[in-house]
C-alpha atoms as a PDB file:
ATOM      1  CA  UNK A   1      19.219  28.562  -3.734  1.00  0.00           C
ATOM      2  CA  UNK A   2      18.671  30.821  -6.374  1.00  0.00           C
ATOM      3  CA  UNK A   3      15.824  29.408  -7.550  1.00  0.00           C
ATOM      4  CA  UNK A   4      14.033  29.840  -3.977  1.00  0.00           C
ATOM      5  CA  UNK A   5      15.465  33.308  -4.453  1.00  0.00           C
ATOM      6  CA  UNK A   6      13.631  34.038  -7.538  1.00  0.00           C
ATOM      7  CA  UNK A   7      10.403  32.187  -6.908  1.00  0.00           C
ATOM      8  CA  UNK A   8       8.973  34.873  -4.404  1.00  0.00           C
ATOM      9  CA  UNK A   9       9.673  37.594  -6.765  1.00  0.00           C
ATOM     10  CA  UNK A  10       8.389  35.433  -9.603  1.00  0.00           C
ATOM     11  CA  UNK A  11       4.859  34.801  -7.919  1.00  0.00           C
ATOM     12  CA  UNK A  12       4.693  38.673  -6.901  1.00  0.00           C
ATOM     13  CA  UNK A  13       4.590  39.177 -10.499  1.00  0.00           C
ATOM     14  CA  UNK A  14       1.916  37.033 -11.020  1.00  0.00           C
ATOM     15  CA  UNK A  15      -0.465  38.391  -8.364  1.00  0.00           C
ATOM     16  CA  UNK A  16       0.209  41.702  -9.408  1.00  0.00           C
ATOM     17  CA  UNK A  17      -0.600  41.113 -13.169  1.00  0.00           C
ATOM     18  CA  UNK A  18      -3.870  38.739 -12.192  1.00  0.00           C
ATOM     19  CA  UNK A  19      -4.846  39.221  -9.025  1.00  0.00           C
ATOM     20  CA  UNK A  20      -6.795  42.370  -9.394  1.00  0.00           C
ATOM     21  CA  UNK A  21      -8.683  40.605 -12.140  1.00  0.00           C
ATOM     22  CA  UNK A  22     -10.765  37.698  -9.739  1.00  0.00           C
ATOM     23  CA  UNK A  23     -11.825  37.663  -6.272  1.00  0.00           C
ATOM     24  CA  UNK A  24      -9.987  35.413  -3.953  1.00  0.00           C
ATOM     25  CA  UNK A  25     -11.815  32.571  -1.734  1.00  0.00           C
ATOM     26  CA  UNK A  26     -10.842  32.459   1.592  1.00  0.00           C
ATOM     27  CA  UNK A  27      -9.311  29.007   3.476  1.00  0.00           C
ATOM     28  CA  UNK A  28      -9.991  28.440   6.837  1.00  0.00           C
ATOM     29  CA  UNK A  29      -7.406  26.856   9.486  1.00  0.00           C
ATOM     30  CA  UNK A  30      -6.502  26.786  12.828  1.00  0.00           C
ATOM     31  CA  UNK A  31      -3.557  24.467  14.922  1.00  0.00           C
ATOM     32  CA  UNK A  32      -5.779  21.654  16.041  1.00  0.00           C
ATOM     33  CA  UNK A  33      -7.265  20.286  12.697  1.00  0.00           C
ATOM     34  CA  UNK A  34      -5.507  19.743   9.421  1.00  0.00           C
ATOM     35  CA  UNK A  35      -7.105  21.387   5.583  1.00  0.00           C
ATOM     36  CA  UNK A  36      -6.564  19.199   2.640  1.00  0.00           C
ATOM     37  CA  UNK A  37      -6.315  21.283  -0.730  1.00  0.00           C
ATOM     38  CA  UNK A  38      -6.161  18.932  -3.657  1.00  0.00           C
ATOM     39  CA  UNK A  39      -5.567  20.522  -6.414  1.00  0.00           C
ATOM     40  CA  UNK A  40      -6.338  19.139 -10.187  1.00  0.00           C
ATOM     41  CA  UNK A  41      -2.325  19.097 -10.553  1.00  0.00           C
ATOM     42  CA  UNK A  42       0.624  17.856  -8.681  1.00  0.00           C
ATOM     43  CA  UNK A  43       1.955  20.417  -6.527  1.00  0.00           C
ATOM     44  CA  UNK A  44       5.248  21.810  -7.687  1.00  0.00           C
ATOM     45  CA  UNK A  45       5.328  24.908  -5.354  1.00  0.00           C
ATOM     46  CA  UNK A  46       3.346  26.228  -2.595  1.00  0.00           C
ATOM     47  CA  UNK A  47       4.039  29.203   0.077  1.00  0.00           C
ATOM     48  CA  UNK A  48       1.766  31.090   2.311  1.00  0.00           C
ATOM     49  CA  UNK A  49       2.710  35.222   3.332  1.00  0.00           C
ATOM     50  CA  UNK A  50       3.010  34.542   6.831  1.00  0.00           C
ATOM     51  CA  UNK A  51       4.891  32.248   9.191  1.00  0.00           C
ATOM     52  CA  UNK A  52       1.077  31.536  10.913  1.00  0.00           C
ATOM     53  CA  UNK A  53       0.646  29.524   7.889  1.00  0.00           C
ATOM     54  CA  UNK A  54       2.353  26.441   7.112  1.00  0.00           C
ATOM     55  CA  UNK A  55       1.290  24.729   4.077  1.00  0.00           C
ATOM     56  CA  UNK A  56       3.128  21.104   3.164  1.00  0.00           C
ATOM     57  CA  UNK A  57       3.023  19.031   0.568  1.00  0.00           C
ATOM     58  CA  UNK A  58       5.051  15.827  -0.816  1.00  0.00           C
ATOM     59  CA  UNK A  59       8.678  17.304  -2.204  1.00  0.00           C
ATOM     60  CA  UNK A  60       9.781  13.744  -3.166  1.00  0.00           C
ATOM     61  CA  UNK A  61       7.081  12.220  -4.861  1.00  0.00           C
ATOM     62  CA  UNK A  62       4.445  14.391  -7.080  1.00  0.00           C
ATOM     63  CA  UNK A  63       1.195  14.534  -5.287  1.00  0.00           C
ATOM     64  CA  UNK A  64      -1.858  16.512  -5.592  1.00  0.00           C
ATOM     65  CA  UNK A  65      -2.654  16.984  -1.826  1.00  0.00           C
ATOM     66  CA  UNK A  66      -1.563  19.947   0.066  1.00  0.00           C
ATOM     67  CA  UNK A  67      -1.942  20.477   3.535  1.00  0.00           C
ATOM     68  CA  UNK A  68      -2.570  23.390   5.380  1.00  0.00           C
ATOM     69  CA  UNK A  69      -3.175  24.520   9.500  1.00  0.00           C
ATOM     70  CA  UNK A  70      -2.620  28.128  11.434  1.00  0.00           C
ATOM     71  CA  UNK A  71      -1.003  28.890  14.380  1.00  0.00           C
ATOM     72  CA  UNK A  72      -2.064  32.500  15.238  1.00  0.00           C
ATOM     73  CA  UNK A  73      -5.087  34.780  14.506  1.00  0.00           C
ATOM     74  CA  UNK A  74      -3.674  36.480  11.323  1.00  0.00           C
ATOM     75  CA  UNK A  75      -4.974  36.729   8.079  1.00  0.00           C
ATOM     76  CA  UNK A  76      -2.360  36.105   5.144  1.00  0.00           C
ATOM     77  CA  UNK A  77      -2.351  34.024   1.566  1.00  0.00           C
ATOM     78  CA  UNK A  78      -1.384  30.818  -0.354  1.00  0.00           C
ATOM     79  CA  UNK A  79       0.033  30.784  -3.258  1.00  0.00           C
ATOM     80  CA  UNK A  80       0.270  27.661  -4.630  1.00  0.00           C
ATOM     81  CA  UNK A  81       1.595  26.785  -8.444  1.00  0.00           C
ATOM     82  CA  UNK A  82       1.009  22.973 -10.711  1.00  0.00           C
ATOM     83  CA  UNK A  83       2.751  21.022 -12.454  1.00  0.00           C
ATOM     84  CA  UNK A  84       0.459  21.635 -15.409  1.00  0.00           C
ATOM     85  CA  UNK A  85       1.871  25.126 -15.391  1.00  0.00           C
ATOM     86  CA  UNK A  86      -1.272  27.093 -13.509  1.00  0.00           C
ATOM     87  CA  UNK A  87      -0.903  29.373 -10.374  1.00  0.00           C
ATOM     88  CA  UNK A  88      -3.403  29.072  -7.568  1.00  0.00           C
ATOM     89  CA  UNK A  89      -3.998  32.261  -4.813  1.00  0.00           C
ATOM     90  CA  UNK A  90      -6.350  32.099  -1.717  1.00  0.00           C
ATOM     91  CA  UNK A  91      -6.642  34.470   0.881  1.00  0.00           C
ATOM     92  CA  UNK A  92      -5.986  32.534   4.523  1.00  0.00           C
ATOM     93  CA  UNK A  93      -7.910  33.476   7.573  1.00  0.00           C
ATOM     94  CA  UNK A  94      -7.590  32.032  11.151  1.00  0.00           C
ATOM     95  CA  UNK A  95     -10.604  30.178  12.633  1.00  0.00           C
ATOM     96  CA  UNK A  96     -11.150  28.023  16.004  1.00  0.00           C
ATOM     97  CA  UNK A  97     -14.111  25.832  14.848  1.00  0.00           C
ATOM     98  CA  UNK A  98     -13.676  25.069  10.779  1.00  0.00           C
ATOM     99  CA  UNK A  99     -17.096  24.787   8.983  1.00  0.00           C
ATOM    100  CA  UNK A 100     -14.979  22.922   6.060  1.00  0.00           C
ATOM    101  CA  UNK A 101     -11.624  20.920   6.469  1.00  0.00           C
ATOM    102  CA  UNK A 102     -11.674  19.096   2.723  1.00  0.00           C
ATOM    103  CA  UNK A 103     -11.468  21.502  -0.674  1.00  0.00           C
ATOM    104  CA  UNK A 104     -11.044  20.387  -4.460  1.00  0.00           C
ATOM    105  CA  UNK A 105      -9.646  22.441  -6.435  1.00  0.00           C
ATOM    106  CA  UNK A 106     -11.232  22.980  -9.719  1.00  0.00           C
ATOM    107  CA  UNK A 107      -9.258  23.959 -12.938  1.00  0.00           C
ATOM    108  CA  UNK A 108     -11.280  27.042 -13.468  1.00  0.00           C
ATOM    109  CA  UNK A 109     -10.041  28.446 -10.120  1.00  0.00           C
ATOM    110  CA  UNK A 110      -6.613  28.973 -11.669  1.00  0.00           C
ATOM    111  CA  UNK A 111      -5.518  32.826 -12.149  1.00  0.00           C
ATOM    112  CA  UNK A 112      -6.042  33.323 -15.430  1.00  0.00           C
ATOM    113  CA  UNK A 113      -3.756  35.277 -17.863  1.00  0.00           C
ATOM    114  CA  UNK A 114      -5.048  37.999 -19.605  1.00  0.00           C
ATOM    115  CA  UNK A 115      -2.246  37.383 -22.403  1.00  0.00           C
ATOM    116  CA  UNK A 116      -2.156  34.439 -22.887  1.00  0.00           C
ATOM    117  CA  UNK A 117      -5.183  32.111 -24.544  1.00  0.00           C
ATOM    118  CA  UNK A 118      -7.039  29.084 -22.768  1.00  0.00           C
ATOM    119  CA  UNK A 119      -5.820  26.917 -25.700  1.00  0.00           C
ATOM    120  CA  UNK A 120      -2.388  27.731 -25.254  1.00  0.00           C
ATOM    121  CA  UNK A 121      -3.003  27.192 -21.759  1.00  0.00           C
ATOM    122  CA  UNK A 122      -4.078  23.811 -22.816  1.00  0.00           C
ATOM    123  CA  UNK A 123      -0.919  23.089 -24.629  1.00  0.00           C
ATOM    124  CA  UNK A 124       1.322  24.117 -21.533  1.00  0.00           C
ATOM    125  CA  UNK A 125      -0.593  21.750 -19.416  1.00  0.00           C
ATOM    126  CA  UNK A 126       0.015  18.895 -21.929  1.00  0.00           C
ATOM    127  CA  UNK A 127       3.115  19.113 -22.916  1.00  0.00           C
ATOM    128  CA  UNK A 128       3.855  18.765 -19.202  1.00  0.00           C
ATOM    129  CA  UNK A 129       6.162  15.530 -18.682  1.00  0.00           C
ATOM    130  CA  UNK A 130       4.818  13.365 -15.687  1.00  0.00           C
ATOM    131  CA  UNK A 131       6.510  10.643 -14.402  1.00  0.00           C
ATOM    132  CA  UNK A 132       4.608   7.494 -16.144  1.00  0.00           C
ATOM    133  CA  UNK A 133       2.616   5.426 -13.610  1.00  0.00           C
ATOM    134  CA  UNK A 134       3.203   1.391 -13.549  1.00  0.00           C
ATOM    135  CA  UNK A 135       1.285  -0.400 -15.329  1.00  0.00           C
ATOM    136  CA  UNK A 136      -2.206  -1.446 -14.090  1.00  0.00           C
ATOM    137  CA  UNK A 137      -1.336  -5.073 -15.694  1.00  0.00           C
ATOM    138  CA  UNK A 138       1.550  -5.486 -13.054  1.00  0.00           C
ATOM    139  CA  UNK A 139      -0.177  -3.873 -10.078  1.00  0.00           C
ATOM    140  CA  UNK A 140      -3.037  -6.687 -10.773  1.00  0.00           C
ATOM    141  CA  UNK A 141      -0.794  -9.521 -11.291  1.00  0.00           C
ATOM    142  CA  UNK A 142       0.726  -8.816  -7.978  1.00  0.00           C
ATOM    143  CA  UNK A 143      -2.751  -8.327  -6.194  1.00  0.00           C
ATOM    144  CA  UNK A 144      -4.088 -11.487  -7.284  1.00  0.00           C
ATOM    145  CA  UNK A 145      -0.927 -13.504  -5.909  1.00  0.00           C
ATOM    146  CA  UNK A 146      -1.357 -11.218  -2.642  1.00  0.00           C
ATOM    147  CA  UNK A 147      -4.989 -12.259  -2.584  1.00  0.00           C
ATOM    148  CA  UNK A 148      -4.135 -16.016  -3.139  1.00  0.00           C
ATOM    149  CA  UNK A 149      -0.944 -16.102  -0.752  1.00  0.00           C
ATOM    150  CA  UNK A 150      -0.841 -17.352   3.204  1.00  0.00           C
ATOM    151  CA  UNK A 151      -0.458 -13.875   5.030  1.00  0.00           C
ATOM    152  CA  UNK A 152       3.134 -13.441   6.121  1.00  0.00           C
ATOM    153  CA  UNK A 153       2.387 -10.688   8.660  1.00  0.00           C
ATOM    154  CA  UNK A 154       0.855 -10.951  12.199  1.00  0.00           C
ATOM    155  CA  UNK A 155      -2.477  -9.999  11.630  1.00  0.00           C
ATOM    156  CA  UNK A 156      -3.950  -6.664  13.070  1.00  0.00           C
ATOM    157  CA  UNK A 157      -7.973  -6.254  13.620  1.00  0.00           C
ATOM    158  CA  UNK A 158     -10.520  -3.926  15.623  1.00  0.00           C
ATOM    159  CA  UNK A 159     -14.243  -4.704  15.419  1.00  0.00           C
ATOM    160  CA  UNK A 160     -16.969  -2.442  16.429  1.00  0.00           C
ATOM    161  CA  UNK A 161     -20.382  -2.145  15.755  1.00  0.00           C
ATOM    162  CA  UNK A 162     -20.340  -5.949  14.174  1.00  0.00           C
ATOM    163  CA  UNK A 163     -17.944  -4.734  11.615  1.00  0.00           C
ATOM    164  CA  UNK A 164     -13.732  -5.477  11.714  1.00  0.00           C
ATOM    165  CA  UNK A 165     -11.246  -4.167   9.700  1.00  0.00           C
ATOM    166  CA  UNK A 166      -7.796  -6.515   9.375  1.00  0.00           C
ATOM    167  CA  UNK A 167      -4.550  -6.199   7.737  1.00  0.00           C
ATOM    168  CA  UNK A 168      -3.751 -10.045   6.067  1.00  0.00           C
ATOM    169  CA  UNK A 169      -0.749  -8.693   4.649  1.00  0.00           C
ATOM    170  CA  UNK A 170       2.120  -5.988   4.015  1.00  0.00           C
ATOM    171  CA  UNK A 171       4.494  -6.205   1.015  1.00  0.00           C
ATOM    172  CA  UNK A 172       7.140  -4.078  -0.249  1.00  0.00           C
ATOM    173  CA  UNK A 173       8.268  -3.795  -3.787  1.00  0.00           C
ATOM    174  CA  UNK A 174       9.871  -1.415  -6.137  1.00  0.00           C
ATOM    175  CA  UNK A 175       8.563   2.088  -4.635  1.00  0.00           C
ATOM    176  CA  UNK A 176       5.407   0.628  -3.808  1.00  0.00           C
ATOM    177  CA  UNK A 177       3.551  -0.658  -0.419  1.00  0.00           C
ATOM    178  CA  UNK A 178       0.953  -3.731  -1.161  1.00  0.00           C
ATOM    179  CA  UNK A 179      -1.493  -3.753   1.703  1.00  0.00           C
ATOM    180  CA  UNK A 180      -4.126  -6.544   1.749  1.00  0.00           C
ATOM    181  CA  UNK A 181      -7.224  -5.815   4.199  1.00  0.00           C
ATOM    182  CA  UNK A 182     -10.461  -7.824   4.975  1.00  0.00           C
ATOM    183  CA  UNK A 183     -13.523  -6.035   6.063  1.00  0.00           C
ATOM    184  CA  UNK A 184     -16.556  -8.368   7.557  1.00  0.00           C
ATOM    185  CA  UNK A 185     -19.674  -7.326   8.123  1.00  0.00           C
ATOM    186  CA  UNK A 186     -21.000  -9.844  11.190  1.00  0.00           C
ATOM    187  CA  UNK A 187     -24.912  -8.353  11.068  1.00  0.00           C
ATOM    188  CA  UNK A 188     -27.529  -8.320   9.401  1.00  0.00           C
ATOM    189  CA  UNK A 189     -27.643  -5.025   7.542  1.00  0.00           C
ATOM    190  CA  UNK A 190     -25.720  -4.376   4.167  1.00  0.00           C
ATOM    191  CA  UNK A 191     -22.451  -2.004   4.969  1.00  0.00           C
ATOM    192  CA  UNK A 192     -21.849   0.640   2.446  1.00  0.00           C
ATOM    193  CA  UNK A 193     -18.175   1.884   2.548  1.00  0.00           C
ATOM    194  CA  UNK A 194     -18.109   5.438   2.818  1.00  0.00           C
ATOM    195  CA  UNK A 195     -14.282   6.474   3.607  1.00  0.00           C
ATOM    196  CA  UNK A 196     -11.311   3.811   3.383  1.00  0.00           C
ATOM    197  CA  UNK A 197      -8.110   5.568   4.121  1.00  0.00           C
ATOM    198  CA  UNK A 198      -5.054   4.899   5.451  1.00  0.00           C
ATOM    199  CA  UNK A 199      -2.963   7.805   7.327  1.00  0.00           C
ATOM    200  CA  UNK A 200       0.098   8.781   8.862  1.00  0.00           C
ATOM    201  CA  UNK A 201      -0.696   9.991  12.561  1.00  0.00           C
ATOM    202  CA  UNK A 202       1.549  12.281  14.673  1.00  0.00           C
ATOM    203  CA  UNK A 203       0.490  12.785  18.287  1.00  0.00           C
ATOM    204  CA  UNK A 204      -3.052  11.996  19.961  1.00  0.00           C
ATOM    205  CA  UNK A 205      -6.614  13.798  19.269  1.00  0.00           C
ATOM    206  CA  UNK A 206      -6.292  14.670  23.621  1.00  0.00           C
ATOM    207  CA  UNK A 207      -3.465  17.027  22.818  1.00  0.00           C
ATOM    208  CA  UNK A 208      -4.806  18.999  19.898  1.00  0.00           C
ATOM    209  CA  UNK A 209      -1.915  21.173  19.322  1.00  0.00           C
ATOM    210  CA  UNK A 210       0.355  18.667  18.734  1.00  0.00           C
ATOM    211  CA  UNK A 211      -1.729  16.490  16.443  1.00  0.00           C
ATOM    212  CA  UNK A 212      -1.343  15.437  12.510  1.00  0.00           C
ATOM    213  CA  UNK A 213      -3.127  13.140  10.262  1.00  0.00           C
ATOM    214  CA  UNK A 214      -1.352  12.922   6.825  1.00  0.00           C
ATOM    215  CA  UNK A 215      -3.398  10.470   4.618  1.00  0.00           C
ATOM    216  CA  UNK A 216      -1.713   8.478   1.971  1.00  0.00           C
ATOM    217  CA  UNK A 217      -2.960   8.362  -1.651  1.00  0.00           C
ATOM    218  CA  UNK A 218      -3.519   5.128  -3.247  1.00  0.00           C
ATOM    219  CA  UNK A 219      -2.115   4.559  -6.398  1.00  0.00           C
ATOM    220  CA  UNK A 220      -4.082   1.548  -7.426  1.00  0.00           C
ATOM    221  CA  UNK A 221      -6.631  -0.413  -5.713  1.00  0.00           C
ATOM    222  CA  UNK A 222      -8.098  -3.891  -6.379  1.00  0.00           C
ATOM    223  CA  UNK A 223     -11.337  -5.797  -5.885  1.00  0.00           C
ATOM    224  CA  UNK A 224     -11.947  -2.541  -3.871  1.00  0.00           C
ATOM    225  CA  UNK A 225     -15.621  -3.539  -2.531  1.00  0.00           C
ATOM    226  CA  UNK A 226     -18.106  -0.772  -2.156  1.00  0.00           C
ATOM    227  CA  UNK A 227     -20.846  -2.838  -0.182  1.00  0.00           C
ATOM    228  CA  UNK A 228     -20.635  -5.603   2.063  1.00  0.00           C
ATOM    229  CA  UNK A 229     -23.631  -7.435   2.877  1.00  0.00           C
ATOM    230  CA  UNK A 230     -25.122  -8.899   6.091  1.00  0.00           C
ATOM    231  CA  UNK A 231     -22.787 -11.702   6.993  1.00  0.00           C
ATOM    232  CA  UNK A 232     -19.754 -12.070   4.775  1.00  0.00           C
ATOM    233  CA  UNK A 233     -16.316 -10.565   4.121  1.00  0.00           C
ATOM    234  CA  UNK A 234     -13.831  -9.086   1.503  1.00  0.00           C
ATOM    235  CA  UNK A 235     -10.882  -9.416   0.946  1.00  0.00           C
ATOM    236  CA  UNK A 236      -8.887  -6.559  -1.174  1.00  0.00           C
ATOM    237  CA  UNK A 237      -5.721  -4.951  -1.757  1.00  0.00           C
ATOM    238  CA  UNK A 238      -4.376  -1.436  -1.545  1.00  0.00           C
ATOM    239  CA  UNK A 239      -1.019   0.085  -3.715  1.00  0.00           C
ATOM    240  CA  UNK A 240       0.444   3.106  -2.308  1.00  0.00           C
ATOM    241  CA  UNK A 241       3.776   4.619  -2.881  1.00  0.00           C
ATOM    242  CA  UNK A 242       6.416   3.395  -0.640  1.00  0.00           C
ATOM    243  CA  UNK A 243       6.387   5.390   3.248  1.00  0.00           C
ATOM    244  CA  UNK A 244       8.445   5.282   5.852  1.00  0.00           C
ATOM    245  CA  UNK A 245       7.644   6.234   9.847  1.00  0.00           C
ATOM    246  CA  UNK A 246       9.635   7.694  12.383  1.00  0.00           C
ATOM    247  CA  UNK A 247       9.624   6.811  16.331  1.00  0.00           C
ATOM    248  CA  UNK A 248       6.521   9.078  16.710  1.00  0.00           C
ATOM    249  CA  UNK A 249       4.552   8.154  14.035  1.00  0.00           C
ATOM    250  CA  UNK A 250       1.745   5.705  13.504  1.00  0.00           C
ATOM    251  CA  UNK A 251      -0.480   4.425  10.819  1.00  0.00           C
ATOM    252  CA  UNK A 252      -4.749   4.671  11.271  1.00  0.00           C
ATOM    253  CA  UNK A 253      -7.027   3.003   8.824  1.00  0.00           C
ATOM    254  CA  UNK A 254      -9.961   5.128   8.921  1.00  0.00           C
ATOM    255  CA  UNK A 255     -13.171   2.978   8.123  1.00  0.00           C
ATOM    256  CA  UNK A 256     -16.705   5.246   7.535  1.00  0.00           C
ATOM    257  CA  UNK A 257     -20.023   3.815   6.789  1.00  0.00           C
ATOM    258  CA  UNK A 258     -21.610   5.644   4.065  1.00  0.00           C
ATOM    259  CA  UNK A 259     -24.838   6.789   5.586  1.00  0.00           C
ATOM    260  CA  UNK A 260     -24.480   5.740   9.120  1.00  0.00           C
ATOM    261  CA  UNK A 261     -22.719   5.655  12.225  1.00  0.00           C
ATOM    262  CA  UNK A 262     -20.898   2.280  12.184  1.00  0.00           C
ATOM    263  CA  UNK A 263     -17.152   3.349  11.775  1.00  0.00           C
ATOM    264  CA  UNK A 264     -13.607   2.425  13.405  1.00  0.00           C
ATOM    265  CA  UNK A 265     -10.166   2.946  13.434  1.00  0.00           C
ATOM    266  CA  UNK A 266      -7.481   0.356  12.905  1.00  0.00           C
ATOM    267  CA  UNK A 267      -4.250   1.170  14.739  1.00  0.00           C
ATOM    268  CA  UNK A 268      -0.932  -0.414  12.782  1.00  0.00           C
ATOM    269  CA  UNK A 269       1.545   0.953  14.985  1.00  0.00           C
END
């Protein structure tokens, strides 16, 4: 408790001794469609001035993704600070129809501190302990016994356009979730995979207000394809870190073709 305590009076500080320094870019947001910020850092701590604003982020697990919508027409701020030790300020403005919902964060957007050096900076930033990732070795080991296993799981598909999406398979183990797809292309023109990306879903797109998409970050993917051509199929397999749903929540893989209009939506749940 005392360390939510200080943390308000802490980033006051900050703002007061950079802020006047840089111009601040304003983020967009409104109750019906959800921002992404991802930032070049895992999110440690994030807050916006006003209860219009709710920014959320993953408390459990380290994650770069923020996300951000607006209730009211009220202009406020987010303040967001890394793990690699940098602070992050935007000015927040309400807005019914967003022009951008998708920002990356670039390092140089950080407030910078008059006092203290970039290379010092640097040396904050990598002296940062982060929680060491598996090892590629054992995430492709498992993939290729996924890949060469019966499925286990009742398999899920949706076709449209002359392309389906299927899940072959779902496996838990350690803190990960395996996934293995299959994406076919039944025509006669080459698909080029825009957007794969699976998401937690709250609520319908018909009632806007109520709506969220959350999408999960891989943390390893293998034999990935980037093109399928006219008449085959691929089979891959996804890592992310382990999820759980409650009673109102489903899972949507979101499939967009690259340049074109050829995309669907496999429902899980």
């Amino acid at each position: 408790m005392k360390y939510q305590t200080l943390f308000p009076v802490i980033i006051l500080f900050f703002f007061s001794l950079y802020g006047t320094s840089q111009s601040l870019d304003t983020i967009y947001a409104n109750p019906h469609q959800v921002v992404s910020l991802n930032f070049p850092n895992a999110i440690q701590t994030g807050m916006t001035g006003s209860q219009n604003f709710t920014f959320s982020f993953d408390r459990e697990q380290a994650d770069n993704l923020g996300l951000l919508q607006a209730d009211k027409d009220r202009t406020s701020n987010l303040l967001v600070r890394t793990t690699g030790g940098n602070l992050y300020s935007f000015i927040l403005a309400y807005r019914e129809d967003l022009l951008q919902l998708h920002y990356f964060i670039g390092r140089e957007e950080r407030l910078k501190n008059p006092f203290q050096p970039d290379s010092q900076t640097k040396e904050v930033t990598d002296s940062i302990l982060k929680k060491p990732a598996p090892q590629e070795k054992d995430f492709t080991l498992l993939c290729t016994q996924l890949l060469n296993r019966k499925s286990s799981i009742h398999k899920r598909s949706k076709r449209k356009n002359g392309i389906r999406a299927k899940l072959i398979d779902q496996v838990y183990h350690d803190d990960q979730v395996y996934m293995v797809y299959e994406l076919r292309n039944r025509s006669m023109i080459p698909y080029e995979i825009g957007l794969f990306q699976l998401s937690k879903v709250l609520g319908t797109p018909k009632r806007k207000a109520s709506y969220q998409e959350l999408p999960i970050t891989p943390l390893f993917e293998f034999k990935m394809p980037k093109q399928i051509g006219p008449s085959s199929s691929v089979r891959f397999v996804v890592v992310y870190p382990k999820f759980t749903l409650n009673d109102e929540e489903r899972l949507n893989v979101k499939v967009l073709e690259a340049q074109g209009s050829r995309n669907l939506i496999l429902k899980l749940r």
